[in-house]
N, C-alpha and C. Protein backbone atom coordinates (compact mmCIF):
# COMPACT_ATOMS: atom_id res chain seq x y z
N UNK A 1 24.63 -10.58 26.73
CA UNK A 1 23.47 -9.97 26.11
C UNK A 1 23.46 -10.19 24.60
N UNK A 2 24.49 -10.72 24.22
CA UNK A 2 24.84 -11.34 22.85
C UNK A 2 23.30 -11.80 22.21
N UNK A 3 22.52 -12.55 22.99
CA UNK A 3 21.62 -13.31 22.77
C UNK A 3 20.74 -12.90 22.26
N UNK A 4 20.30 -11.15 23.17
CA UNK A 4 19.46 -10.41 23.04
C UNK A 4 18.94 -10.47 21.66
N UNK A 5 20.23 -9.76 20.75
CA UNK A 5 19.96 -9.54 19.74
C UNK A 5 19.97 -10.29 18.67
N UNK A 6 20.16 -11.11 18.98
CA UNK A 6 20.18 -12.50 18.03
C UNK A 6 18.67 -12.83 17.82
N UNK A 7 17.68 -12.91 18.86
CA UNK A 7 16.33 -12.72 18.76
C UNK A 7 16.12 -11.80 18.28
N UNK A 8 16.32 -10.60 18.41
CA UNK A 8 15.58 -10.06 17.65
C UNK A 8 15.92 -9.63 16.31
N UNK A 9 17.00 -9.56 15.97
CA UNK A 9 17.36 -10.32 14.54
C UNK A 9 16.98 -11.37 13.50
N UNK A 10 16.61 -12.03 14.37
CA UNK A 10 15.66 -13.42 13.74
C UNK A 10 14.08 -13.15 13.39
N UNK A 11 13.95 -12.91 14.86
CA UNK A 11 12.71 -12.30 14.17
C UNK A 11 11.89 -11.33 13.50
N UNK A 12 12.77 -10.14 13.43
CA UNK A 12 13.06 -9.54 12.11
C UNK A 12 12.63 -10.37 11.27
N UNK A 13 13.59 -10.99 10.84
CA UNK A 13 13.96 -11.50 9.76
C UNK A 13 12.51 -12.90 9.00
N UNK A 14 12.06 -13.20 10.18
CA UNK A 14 10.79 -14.38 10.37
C UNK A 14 9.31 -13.17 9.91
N UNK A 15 9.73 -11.99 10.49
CA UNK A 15 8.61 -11.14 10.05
C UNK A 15 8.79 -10.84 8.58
N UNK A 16 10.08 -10.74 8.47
CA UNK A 16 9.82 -10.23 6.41
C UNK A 16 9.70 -11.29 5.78
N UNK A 17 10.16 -12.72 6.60
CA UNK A 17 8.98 -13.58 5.58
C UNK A 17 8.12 -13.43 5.53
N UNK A 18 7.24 -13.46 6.54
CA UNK A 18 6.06 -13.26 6.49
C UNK A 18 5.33 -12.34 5.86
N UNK A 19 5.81 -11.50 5.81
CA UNK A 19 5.34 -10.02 5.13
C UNK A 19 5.32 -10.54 3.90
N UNK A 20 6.67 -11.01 3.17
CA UNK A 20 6.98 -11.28 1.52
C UNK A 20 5.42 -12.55 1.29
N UNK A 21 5.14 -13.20 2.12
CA UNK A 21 4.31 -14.09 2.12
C UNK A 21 2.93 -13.43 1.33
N UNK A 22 2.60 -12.71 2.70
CA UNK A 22 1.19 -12.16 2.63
C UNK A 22 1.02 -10.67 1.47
N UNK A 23 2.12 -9.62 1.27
CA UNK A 23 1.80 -9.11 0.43
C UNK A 23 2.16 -9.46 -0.90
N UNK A 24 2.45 -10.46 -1.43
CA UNK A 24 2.65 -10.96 -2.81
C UNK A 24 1.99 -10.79 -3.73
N UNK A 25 0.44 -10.93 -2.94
CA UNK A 25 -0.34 -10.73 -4.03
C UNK A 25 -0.98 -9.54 -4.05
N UNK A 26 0.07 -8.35 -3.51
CA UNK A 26 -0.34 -6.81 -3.95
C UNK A 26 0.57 -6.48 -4.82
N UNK A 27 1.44 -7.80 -5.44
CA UNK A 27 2.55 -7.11 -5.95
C UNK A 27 3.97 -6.13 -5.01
N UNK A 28 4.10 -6.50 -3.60
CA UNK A 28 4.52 -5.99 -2.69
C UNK A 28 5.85 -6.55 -1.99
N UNK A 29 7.15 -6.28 -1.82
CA UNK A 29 7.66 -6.63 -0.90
C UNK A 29 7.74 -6.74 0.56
N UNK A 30 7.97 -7.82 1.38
CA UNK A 30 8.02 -7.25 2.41
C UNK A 30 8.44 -6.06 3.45
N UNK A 31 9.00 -5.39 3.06
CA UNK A 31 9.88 -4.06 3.50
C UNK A 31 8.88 -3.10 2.64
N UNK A 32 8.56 -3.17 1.86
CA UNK A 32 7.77 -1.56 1.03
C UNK A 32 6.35 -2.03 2.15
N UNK A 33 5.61 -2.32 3.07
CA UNK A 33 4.47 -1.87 4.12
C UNK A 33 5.05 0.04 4.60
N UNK A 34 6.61 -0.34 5.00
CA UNK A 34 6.73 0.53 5.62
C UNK A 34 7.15 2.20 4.80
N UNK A 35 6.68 1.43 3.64
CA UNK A 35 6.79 2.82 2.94
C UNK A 35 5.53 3.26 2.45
N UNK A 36 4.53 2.12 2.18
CA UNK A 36 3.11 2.41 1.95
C UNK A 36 2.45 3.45 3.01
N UNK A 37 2.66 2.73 4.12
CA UNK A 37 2.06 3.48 5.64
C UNK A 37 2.52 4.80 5.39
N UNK A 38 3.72 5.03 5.38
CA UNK A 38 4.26 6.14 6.03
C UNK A 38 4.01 7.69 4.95
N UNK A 39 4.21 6.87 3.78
CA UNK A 39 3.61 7.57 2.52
C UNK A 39 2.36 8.14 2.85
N UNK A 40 1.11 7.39 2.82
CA UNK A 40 0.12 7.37 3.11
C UNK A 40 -0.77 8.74 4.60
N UNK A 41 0.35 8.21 5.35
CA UNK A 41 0.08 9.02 6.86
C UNK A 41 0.78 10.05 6.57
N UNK A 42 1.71 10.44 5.39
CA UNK A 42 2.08 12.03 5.24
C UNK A 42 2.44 11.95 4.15
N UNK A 43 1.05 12.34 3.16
CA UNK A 43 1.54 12.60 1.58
C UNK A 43 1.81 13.79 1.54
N UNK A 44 3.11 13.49 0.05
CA UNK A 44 3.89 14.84 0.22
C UNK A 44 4.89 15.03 1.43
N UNK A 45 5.75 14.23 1.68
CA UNK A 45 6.47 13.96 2.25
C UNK A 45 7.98 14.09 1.13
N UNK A 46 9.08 14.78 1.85
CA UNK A 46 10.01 14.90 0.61
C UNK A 46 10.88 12.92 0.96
N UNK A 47 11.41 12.71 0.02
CA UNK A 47 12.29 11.55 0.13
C UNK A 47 13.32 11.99 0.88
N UNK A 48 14.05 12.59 1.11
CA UNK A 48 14.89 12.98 2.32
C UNK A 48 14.15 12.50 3.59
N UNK A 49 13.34 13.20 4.04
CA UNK A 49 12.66 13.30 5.24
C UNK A 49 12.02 11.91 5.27
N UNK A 50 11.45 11.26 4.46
CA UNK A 50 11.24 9.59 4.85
C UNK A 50 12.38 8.73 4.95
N UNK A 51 13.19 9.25 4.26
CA UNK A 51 14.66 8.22 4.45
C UNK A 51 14.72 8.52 6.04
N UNK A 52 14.85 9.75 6.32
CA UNK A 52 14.94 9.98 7.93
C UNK A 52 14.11 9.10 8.86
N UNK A 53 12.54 9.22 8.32
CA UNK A 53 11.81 8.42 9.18
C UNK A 53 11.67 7.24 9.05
N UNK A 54 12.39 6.80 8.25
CA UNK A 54 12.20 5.08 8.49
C UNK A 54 13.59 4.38 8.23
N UNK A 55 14.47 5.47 8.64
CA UNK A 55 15.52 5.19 8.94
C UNK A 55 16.17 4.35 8.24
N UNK A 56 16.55 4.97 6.87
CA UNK A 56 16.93 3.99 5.83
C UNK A 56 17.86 4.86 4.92
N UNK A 57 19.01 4.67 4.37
CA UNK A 57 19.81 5.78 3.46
C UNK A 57 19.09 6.05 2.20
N UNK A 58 19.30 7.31 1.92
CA UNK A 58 18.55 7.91 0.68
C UNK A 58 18.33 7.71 -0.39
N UNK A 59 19.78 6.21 -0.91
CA UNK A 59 20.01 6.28 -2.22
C UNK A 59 18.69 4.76 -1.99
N UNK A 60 19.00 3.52 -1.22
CA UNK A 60 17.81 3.07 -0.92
C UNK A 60 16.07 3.30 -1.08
N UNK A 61 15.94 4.33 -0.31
CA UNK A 61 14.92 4.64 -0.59
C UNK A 61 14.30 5.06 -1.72
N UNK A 62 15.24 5.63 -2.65
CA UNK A 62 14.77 6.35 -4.16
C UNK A 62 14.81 5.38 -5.14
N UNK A 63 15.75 3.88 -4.73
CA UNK A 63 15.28 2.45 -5.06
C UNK A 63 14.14 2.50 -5.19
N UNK A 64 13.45 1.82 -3.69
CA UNK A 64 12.58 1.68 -3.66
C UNK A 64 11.11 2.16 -3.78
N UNK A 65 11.16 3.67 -3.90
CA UNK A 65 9.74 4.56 -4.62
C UNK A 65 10.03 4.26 -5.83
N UNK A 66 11.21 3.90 -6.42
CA UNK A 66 11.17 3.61 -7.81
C UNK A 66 10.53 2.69 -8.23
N UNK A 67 10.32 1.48 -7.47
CA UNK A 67 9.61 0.30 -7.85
C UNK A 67 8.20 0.76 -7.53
N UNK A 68 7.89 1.01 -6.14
CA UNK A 68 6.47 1.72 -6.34
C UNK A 68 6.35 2.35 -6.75
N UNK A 69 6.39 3.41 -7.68
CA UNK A 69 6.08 3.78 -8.93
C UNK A 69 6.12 3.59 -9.76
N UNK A 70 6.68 2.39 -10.46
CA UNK A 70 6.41 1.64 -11.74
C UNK A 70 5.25 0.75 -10.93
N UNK A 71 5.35 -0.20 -10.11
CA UNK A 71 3.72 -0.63 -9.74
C UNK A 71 3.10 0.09 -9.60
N UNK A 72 2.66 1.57 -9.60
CA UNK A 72 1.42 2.68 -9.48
C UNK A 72 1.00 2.92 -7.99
N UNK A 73 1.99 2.63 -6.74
CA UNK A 73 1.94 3.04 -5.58
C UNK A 73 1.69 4.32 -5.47
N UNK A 74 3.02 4.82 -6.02
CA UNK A 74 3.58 6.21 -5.44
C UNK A 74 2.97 7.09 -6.70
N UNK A 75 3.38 8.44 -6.86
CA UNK A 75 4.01 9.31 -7.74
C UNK A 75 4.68 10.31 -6.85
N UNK A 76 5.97 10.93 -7.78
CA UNK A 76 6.68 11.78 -6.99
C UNK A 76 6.51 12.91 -8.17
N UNK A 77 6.71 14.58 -7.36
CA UNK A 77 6.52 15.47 -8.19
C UNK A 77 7.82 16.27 -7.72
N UNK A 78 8.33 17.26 -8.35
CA UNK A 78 8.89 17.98 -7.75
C UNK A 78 8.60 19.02 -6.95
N UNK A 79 9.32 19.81 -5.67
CA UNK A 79 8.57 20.83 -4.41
C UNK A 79 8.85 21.83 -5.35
N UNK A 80 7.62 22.45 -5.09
CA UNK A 80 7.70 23.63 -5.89
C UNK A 80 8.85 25.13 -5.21
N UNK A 81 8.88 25.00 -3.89
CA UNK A 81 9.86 26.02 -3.21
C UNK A 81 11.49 25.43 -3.94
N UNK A 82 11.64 24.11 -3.94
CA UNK A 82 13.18 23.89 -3.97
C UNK A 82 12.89 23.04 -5.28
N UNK A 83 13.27 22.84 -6.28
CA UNK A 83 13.10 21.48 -7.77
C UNK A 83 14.18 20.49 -7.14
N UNK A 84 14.80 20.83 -6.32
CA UNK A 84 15.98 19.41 -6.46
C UNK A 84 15.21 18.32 -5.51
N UNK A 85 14.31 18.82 -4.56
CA UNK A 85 13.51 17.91 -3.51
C UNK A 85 12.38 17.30 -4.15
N UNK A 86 11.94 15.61 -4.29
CA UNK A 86 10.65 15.38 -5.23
C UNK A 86 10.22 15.30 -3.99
N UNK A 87 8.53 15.45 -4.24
CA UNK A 87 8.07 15.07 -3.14
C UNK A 87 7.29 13.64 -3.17
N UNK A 88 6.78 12.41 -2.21
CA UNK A 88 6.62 11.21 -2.50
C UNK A 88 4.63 11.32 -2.27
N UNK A 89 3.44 10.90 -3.22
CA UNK A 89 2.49 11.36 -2.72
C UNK A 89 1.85 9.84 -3.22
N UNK A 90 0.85 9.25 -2.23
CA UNK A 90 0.07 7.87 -2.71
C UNK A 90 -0.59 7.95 -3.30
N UNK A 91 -1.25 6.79 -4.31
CA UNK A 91 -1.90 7.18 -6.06
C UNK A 91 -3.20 6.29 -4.15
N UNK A 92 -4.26 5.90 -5.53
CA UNK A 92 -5.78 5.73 -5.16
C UNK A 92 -5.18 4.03 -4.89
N UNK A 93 -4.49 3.44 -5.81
CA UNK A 93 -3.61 2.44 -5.21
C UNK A 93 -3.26 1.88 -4.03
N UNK A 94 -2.54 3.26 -3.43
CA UNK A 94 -1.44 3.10 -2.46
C UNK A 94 -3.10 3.44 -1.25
N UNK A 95 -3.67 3.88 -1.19
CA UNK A 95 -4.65 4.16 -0.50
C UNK A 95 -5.80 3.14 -0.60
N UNK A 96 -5.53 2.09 -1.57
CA UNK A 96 -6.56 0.94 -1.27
C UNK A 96 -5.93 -0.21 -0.70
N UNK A 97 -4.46 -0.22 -0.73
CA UNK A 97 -3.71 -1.23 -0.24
C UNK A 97 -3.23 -1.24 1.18
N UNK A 98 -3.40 0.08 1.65
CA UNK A 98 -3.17 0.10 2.80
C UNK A 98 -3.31 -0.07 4.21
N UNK A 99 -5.46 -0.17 4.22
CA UNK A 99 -5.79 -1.31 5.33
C UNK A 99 -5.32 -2.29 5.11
N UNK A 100 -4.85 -3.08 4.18
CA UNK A 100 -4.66 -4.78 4.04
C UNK A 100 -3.36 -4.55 4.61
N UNK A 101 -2.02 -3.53 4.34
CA UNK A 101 -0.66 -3.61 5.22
C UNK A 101 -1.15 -3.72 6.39
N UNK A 102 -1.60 -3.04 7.09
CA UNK A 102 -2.03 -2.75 8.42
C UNK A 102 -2.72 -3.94 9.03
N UNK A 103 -3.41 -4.73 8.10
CA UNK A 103 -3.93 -5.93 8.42
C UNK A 103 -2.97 -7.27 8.91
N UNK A 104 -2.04 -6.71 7.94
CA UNK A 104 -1.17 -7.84 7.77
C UNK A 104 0.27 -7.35 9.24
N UNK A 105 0.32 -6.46 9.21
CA UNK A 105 1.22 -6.02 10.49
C UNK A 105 0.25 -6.64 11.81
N UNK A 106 -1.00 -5.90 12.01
CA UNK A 106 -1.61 -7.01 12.62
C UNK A 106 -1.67 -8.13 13.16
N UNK A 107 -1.97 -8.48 12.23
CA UNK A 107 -1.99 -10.40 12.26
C UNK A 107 -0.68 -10.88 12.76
N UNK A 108 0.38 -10.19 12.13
CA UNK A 108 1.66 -10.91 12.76
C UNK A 108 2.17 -10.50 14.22
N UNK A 109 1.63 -9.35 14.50
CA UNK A 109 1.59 -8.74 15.91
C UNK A 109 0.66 -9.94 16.71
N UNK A 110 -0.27 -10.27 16.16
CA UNK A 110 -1.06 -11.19 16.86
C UNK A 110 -0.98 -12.33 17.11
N UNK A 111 0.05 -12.90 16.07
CA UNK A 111 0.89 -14.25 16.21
C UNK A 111 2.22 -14.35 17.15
N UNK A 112 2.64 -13.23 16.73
CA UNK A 112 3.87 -13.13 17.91
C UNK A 112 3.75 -13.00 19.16
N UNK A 113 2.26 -12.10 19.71
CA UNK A 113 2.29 -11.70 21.22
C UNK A 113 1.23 -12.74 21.76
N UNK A 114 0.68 -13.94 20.93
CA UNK A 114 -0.06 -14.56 21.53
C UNK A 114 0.57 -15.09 22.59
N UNK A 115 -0.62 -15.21 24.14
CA UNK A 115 0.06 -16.15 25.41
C UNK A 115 0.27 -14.78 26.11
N UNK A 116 0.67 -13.42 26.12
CA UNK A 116 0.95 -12.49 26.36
C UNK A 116 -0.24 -11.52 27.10
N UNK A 117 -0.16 -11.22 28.33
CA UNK A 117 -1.30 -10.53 28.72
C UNK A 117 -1.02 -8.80 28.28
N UNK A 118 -1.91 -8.51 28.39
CA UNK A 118 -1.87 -6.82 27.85
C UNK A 118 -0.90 -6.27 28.82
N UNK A 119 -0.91 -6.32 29.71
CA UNK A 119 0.24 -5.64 30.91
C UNK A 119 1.77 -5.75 29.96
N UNK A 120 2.24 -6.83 30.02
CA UNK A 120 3.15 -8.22 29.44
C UNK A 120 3.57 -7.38 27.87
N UNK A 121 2.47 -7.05 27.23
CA UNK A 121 2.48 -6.49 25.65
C UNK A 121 3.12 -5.11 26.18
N UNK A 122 2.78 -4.25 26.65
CA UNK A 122 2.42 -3.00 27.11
C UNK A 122 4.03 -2.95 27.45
N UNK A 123 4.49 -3.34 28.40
CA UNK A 123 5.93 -3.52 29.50
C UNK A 123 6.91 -3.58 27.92
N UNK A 124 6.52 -5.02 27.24
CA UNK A 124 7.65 -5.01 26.14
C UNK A 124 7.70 -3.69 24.85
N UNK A 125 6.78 -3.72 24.53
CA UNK A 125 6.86 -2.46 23.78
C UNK A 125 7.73 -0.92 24.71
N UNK A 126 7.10 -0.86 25.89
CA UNK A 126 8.43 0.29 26.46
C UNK A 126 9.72 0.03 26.25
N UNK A 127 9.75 -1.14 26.72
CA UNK A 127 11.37 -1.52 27.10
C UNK A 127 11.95 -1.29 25.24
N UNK A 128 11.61 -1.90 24.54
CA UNK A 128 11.55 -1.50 22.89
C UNK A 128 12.00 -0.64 22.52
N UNK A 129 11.23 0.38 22.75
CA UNK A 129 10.68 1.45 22.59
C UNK A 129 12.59 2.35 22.94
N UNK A 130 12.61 2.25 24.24
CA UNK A 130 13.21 2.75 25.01
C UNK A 130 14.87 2.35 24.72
N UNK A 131 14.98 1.07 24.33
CA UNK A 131 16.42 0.59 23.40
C UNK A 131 16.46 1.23 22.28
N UNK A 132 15.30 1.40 21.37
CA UNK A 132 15.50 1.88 20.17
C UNK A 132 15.65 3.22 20.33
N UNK A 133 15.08 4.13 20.93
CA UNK A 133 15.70 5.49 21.56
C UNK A 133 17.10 5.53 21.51
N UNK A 134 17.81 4.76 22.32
CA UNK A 134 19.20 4.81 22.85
C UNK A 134 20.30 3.96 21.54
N UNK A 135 19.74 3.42 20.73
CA UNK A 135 20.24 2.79 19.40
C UNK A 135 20.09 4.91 18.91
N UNK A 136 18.90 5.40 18.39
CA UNK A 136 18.92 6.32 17.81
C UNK A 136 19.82 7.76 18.58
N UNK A 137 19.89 7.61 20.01
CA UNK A 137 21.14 8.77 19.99
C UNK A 137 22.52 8.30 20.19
N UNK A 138 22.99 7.07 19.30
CA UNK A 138 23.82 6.79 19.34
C UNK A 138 24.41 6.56 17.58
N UNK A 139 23.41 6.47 16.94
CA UNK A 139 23.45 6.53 15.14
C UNK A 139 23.13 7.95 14.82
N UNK A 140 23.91 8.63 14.52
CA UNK A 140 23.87 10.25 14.33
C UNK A 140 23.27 10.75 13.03
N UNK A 141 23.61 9.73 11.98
CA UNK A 141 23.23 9.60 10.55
C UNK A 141 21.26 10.10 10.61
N UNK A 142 20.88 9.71 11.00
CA UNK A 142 19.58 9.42 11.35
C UNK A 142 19.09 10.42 12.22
């Protein structure tokens, strides 16, 4: 099963080209989509709790809002119940750039599953779905 993951490792890896490709000219890395989105779908979100959801360590992530916020993505404020928690909230920016991520996840969804009948799409995403489950009660960190 060695193999397994060797595909999908690769293509990982074929998708963040692609990504680095197409958002370039938002000023964007490939890996910050998934912080635009997620930002976006719950502003005011503390950086703890997105490190959680996108499953990435904390000191990472406070990297990376750092850069989107010098590009004018993000701003972070502090929670007013606790000061040590900032919270991460999308500028008018991060909210105009974000159909075009979604566009661009898209498109590469659409390149990859071409040839693929909806049944076929449907089946692989469970099975997915259902490894990455069993990856997550097996990484405790997370």
């Amino acid at each position: 099963m060695d193999f397994l993951m060797r595909y999908i490792n690769r293509t990982t890896r074929l998708s963040e080209l692609y990504r680095n490709e197409k958002m370039k000219q938002y000023d964007l890395g490939g890996m910050h989509h998934t912080y635009i989105i997620n930002i976006c779908q719950n502003p005011g979100v503390s950086q703890d709790d997105l490190a959680q959801l996108i499953y990435v360590n904390k000191s990472n992530v406070a990297r990376q809002l750092s850069v989107l916020e010098k590009k004018g993505y993000i701003t972070r404020k502090p929670c007013a119940e606790d000061g040590r928690k900032l919270l991460v909230f999308p500028t008018d920016k991060a909210h105009d750039v974000y159909p075009k991520v979604v566009n661009i996840l898209k498109d590469w969804n659409d390149i990859i599953f071409e040839g693929l009948s909806e049944t076929e799409k449907t089946e692989l995403e469970k099975q997915l779905q259902l490894m990455m489950e069993k990856a997550r009660a097996e990484v405790h960190d997370f």
